[in-house]
Protein backbone atom coordinates (compact mmCIF):
# COMPACT_ATOMS: atom_id res chain seq x y z
CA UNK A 1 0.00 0.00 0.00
CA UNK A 2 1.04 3.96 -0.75
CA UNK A 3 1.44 6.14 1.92
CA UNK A 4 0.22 9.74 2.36
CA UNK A 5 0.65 12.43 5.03
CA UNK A 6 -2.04 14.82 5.32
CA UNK A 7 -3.62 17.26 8.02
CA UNK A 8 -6.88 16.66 9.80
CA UNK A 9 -8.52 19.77 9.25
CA UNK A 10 -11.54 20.59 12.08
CA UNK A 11 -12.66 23.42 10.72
CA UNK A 12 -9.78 25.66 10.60
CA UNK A 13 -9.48 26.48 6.87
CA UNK A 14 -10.18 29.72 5.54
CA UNK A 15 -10.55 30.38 1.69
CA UNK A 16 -10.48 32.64 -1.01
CA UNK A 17 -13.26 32.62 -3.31
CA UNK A 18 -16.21 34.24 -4.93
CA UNK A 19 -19.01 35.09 -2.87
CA UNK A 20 -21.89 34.61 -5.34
CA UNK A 21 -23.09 30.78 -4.79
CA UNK A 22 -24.05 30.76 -8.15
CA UNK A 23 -21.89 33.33 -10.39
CA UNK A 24 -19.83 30.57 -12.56
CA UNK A 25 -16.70 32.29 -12.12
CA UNK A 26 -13.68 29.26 -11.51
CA UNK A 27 -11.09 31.28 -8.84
CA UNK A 28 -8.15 28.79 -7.18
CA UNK A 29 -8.48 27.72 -3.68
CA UNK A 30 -6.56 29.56 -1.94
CA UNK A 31 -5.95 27.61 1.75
CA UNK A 32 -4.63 28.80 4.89
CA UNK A 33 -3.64 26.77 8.18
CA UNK A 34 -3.88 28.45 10.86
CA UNK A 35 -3.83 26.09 13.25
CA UNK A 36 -2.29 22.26 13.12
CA UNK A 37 -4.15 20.67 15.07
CA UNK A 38 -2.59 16.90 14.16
CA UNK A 39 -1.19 15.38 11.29
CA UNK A 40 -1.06 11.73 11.06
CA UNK A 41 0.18 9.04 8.89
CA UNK A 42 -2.20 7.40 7.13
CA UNK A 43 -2.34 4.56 5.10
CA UNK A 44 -4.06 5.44 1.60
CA UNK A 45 -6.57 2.46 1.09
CA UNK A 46 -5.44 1.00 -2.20
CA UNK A 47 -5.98 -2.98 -3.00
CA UNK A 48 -7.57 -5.02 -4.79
CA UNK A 49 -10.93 -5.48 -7.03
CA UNK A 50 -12.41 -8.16 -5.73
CA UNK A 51 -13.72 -11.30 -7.96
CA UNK A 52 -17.07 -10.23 -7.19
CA UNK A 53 -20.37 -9.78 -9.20
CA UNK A 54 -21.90 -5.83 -8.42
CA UNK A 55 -25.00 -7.43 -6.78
CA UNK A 56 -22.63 -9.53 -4.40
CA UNK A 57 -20.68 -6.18 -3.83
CA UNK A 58 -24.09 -4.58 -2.98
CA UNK A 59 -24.86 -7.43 -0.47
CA UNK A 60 -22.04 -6.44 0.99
CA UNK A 61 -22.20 -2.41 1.63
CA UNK A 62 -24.62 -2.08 4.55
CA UNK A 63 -26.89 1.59 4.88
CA UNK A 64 -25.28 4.50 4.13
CA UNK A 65 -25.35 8.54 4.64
CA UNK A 66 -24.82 10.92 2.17
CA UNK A 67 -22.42 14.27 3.40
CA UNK A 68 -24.73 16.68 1.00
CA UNK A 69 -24.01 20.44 0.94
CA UNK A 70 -20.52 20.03 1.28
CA UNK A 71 -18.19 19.49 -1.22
CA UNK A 72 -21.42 19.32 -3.78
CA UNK A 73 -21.71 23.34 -2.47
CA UNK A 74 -22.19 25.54 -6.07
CA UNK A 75 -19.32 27.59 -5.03
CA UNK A 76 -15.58 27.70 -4.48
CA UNK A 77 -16.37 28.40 -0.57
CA UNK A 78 -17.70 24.85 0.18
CA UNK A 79 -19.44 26.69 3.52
CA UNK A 80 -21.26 28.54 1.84
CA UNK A 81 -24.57 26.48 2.26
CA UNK A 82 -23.79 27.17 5.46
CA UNK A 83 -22.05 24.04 6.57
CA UNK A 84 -18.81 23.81 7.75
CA UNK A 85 -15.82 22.53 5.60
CA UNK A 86 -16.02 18.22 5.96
CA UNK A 87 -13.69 17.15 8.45
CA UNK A 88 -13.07 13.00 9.49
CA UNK A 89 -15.14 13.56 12.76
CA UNK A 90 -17.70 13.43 10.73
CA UNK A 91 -16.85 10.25 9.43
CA UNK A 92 -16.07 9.08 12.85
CA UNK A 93 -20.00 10.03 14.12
CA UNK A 94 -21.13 7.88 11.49
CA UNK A 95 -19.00 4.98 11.27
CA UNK A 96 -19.82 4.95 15.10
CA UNK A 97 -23.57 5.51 14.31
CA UNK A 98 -23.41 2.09 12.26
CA UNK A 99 -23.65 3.55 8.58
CA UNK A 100 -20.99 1.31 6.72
CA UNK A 101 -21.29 3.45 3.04
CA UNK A 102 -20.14 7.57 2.48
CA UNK A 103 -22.06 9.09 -0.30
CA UNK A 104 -19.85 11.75 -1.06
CA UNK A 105 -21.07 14.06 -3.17
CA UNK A 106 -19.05 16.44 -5.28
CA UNK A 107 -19.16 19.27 -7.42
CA UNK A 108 -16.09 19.83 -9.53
CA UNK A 109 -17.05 22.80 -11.67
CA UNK A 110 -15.91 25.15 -9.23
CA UNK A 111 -12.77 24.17 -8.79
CA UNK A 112 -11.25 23.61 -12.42
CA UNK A 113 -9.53 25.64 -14.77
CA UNK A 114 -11.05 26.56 -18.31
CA UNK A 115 -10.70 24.34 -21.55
CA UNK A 116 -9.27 23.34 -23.26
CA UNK A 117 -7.44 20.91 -20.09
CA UNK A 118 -10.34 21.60 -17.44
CA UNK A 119 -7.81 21.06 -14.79
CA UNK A 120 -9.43 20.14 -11.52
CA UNK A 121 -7.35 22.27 -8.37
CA UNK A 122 -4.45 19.77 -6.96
CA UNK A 123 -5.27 20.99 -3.43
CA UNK A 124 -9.02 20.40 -4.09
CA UNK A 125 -8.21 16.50 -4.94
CA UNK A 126 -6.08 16.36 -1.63
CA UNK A 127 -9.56 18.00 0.81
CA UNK A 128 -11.97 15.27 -1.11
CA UNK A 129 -9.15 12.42 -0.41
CA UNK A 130 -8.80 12.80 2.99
CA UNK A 131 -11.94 12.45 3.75
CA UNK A 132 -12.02 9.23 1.08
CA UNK A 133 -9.01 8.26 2.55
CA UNK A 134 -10.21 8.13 5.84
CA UNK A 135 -13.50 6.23 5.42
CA UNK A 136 -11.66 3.56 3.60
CA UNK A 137 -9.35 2.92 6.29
CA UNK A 138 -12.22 1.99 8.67
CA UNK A 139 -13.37 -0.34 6.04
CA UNK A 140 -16.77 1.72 4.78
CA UNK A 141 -17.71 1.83 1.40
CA UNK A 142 -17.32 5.49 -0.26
CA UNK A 143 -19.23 6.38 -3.52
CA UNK A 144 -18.17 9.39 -5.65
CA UNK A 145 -19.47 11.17 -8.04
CA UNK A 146 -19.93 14.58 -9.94
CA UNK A 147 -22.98 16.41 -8.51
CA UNK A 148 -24.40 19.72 -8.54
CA UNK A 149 -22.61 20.67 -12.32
CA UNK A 150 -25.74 21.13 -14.29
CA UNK A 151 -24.69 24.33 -15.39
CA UNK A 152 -22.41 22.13 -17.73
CA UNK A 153 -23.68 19.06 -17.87
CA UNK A 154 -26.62 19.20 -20.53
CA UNK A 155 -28.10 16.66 -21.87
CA UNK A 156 -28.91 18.11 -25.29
CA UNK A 157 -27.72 17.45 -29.14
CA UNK A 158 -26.92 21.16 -29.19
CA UNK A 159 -24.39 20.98 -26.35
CA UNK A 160 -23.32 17.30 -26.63
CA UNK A 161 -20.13 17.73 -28.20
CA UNK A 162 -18.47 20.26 -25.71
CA UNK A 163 -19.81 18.38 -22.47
CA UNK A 164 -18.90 15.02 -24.05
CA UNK A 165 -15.03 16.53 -24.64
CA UNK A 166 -15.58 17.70 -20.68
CA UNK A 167 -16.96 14.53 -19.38
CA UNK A 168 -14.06 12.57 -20.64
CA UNK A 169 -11.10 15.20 -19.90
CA UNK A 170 -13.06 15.67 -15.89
CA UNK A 171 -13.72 11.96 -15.09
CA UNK A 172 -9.75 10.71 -16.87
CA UNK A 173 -8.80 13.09 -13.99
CA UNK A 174 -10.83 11.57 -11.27
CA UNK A 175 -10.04 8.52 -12.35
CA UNK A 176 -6.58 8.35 -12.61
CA UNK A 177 -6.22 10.45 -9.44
CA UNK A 178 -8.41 6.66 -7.57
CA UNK A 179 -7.13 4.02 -9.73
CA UNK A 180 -5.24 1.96 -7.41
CA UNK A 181 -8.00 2.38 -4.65
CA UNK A 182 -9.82 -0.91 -3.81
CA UNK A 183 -13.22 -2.10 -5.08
CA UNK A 184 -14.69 -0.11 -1.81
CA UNK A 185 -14.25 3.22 -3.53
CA UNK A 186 -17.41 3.18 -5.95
CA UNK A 187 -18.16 6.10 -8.70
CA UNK A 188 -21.51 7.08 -9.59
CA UNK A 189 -21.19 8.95 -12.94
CA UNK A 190 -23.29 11.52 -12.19
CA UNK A 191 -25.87 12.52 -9.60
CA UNK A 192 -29.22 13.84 -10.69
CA UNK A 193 -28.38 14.10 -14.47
CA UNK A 194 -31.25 16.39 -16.54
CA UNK A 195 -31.32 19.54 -18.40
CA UNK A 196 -31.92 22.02 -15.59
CA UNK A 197 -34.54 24.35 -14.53
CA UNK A 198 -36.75 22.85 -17.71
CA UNK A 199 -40.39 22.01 -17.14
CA UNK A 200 -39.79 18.16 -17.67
CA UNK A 201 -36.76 18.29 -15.62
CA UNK A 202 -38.74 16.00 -12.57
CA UNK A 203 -40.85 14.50 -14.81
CA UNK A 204 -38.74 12.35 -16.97
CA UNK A 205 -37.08 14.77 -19.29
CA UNK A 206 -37.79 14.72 -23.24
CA UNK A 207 -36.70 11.80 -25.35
CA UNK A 208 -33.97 13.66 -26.80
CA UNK A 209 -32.34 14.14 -23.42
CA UNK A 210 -32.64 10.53 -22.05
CA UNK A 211 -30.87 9.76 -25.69
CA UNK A 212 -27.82 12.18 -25.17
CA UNK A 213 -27.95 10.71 -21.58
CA UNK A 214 -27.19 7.66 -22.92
CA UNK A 215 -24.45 8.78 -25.04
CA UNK A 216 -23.25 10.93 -22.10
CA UNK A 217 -22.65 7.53 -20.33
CA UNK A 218 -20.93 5.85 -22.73
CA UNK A 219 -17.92 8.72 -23.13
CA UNK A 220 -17.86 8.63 -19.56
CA UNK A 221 -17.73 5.06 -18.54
CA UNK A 222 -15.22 4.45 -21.54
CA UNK A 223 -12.73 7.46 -19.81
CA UNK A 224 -12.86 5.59 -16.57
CA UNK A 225 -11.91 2.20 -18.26
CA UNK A 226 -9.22 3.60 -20.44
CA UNK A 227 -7.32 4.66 -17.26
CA UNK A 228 -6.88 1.40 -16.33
CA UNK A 229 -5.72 -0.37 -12.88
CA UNK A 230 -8.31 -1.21 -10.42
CA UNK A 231 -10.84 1.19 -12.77
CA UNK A 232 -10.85 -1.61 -15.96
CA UNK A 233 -12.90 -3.64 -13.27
CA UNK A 234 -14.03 -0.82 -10.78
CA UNK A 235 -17.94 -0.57 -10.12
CA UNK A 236 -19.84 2.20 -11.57
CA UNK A 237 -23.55 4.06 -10.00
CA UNK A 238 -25.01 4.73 -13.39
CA UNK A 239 -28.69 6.91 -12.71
CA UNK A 240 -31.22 7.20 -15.02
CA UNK A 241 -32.70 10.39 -15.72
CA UNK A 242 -33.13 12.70 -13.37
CA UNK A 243 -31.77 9.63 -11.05
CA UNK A 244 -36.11 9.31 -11.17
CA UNK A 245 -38.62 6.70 -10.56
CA UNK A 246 -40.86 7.98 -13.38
CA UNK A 247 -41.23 4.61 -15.44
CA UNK A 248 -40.26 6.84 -19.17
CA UNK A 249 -37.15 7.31 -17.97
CA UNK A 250 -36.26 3.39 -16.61
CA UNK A 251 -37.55 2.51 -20.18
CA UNK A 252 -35.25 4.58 -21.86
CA UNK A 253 -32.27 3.80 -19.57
CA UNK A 254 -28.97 2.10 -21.72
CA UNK A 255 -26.81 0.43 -19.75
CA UNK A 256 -23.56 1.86 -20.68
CA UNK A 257 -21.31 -0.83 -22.87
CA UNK A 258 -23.91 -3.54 -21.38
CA UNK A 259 -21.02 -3.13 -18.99
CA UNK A 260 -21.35 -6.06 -16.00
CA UNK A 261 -20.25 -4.02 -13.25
CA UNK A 262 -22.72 -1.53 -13.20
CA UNK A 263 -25.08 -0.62 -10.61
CA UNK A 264 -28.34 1.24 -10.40
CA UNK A 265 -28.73 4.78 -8.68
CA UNK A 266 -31.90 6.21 -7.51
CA UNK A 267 -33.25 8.42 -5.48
CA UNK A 268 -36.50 8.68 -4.13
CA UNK A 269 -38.08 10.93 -1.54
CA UNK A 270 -41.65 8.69 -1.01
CA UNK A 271 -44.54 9.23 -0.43
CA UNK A 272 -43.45 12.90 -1.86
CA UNK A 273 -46.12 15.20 0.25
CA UNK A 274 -44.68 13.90 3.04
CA UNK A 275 -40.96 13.41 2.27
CA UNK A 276 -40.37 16.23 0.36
CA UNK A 277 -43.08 18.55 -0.64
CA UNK A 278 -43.97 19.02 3.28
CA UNK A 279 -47.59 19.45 2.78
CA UNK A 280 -48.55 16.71 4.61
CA UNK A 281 -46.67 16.31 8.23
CA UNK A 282 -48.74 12.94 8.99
CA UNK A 283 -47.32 9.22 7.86
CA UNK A 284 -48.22 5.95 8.19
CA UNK A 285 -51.57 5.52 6.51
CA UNK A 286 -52.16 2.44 4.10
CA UNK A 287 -51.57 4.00 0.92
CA UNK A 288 -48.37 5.91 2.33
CA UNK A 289 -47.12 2.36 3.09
CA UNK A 290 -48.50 1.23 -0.31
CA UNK A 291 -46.27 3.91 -2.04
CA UNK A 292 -43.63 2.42 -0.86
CA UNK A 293 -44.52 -0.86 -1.74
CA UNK A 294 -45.33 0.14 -5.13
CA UNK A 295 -41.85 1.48 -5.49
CA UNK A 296 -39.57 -1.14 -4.41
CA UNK A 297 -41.97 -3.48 -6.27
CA UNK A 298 -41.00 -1.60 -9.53
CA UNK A 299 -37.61 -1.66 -8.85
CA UNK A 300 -37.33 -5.49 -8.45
CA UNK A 301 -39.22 -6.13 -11.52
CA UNK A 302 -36.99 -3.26 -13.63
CA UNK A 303 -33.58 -4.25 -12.25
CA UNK A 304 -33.38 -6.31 -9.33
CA UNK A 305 -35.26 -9.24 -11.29
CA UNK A 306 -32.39 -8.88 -14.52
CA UNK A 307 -29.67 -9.17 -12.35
CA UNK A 308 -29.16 -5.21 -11.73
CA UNK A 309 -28.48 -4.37 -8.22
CA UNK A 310 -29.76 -0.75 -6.78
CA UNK A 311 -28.19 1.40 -4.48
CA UNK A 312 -30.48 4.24 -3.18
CA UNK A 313 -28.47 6.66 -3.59
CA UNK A 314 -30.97 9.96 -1.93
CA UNK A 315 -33.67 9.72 0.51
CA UNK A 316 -35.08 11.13 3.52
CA UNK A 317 -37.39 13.09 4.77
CA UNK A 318 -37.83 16.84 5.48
CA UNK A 319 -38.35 18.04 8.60
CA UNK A 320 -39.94 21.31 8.28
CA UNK A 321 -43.66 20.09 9.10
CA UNK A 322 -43.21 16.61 10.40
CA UNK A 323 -42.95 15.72 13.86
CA UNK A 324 -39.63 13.63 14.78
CA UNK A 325 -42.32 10.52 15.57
CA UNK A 326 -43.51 10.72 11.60
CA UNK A 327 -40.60 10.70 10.24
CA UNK A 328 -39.31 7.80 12.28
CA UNK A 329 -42.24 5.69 10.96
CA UNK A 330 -41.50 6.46 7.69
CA UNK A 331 -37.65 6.13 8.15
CA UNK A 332 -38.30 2.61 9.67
CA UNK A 333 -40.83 1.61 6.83
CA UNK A 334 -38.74 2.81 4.23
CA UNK A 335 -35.26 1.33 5.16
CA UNK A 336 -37.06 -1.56 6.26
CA UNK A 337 -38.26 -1.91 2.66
CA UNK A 338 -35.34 -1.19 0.57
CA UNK A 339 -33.73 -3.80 2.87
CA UNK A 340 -36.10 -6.74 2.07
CA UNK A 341 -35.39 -6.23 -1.69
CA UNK A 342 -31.69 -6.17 -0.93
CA UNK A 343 -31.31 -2.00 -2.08
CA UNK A 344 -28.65 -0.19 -0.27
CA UNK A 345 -30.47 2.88 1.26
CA UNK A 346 -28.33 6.02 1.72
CA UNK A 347 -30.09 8.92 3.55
CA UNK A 348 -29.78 12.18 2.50
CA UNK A 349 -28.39 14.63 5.08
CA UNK A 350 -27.71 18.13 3.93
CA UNK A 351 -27.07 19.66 7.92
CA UNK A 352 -30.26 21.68 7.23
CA UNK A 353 -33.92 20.67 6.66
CA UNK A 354 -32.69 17.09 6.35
CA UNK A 355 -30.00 17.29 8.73
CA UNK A 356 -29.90 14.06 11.30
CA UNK A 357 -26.14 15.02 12.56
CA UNK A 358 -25.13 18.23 13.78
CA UNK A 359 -21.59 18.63 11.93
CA UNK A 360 -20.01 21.00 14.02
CA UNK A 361 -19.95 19.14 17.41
CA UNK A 362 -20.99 15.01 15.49
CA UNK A 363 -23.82 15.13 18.08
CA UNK A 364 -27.30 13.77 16.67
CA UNK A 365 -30.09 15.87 16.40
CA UNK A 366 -32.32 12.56 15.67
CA UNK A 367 -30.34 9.46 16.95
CA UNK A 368 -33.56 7.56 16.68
CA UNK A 369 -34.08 8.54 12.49
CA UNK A 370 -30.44 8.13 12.26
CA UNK A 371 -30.31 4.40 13.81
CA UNK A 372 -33.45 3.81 11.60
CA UNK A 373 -31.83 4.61 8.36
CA UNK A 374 -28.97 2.56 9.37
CA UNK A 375 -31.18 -0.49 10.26
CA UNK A 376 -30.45 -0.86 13.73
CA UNK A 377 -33.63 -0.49 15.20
């Protein structure tokens, strides 16, 4: 195994950057220590890809979390969603919480030069591994992937060709930078992929973007494999549109290559009044529970049943209306559920409306939701 030094940072970063969340504008990180608090030797999880099929890796992951609003912030300052910057006590809180898989999302756009090389930031690379690094050691599952870059990421014939030429040059560099980490480091291509801010965006999209979609997948999968190493084997997340349960856009889903070590991201916040929309605060009725059902019974018969494991990769539920008791029904129901269909269920926490773990002292502002979603009660 490599070694690599690097500083466990609690909080103590400052950085340079824009201060519009949503400008465009690429400046380089700029970091500052001003205070050490302890640098350690750590060992940097490479190894081995394991002869294993992607639904026996699946089996093996265990419930996850995701750390949202972090590095996936639409900004150079990753507090600016008002988080602070990820730091491995984090990881500690949930390793120790039971959750055996780290969703981490990311958003590269922000940190990466201009074409024609769309150089991601070398310090940038080092804040994401650390916290990679760290998970690994403890012997959790970590996905990656590239989230939050719609404003680049378009799925349409018009803009195909540039994001294509960025797909491949972004995910060669993400690739090469992880291709002697073990099977346990996963990448999921791309979070929530749709053409933003469009009326069909959460309603399964137009034909021509679930076609360009496809094609999107194809440049990108064929990047990671091209790298080589542990990647020529590595398991892939690979969402369909919108990473949505709307049927039009399962139908339409390619799998990439027919490639055998892919795996099925999703994301679904169900029953949706309650989960997300927060117009209802009450759960637990028979057709809330039938939802449910509904769902997971769609997803066995559109993957599971073909031999196409599912991870889901977002849900939750918000807590702006919802008493703490509702939403552990729901979060026992609906873990319980993904469970008995063998889905990995990874719940989103953004350390706001769904926050379950306060990130600045990795105290738990719902221990009970938070043992729910990772199946220990």
């Amino acid at each position: 195994m490599r070694k690599m030094w690097f500083i466990l940072f609690l909080g103590i970063l400052t950085i340079n950057c824009s201060t519009s969340s949503d400008s465009g504008d690429v400046t380089k990180i700029e970091q500052e220590i001003e205070e050490e608090e302890e640098i350690e030797e750590i060992e940097e999880v490479t190894g081995d890809i394991r002869d294993i099929s992607a639904s026996e890796l699946v089996a093996d992951m265990g419930p996850g979390w995701n750390f949202g609003n972090s590095f996936d912030v639409r900004d150079n300052d990753k507090t600016a969603w008002g988080n602070p910057l990820p730091t491995t006590g984090v990881v500690d809180a949930i390793y120790n919480r039971g959750f055996r898989t780290l969703r981490l999302p990311v958003t590269w756009g922000y940190n990466m030069g201009d074409a024609p090389n769309f150089e991601i930031e070398k310090n940038y690379f080092t804040r994401v591994e650390s916290i990679i690094d760290y998970a690994l050691e403890k012997g959790m599952y970590v996905i990656i992937n590239i989230h939050h870059d719609d404003k680049w990421i378009i799925p349409t014939v018009a803009q195909a060709t540039f994001t294509k030429d960025q797909l491949d040059k972004v995910w060669t560099q993400i690739a090469n930078n992880f291709k002697d980490y073990s099977d346990y480091l996963i990448f999921e291509l791309l979070n929530e992929p749709r053409h933003k801010d469009t009326p069909e965006q959460w309603t399964g999209g137009t034909e021509e973007g679930r076609t360009v979609l496809n094609d999107y997948y194809v440049t990108i999968l064929d990047a990671i494999r091209k790298t080589g190493g542990n990647n020529e084997l590595r398991k892939v997340m690979v969402a369909p549109y919108a990473a949505s349960v709307v049927q039009k856009t399962w139908d339409d889903f390619v799998i990439p290559n027919n490639d055998a070590n892919v795996i099925i991201s999703i994301h679904a916040y169900v029953p949706f009044r309650f989960a997300l929309e927060a117009s209802d605060p009450d759960w637990g009725s028979d057709a809330d529970k039938a939802d449910i059902d509904a769902l997971m019974n769609r997803i066995e018969a559109n993957f599971i049943s073909k031999g196409l494991p599912v991870v889901m990769g977002e849900w939750g539920s918000i807590g702006l209306l919802a008493d703490k008791s509702e939403r552990l029904k729901h979060a026992d129901y609906f873990v319980e559920a993904c469970m008995s269909k063998g889905i990995v269920p990874v719940v989103w926490d953004d350390g706001g409306d769904f926050g379950l773990l306060n990130r600045r002292n990795f105290v738990w502002d719902f221990p009970g939701i938070a043992d729910a979603a990772a199946n220990k009660n």
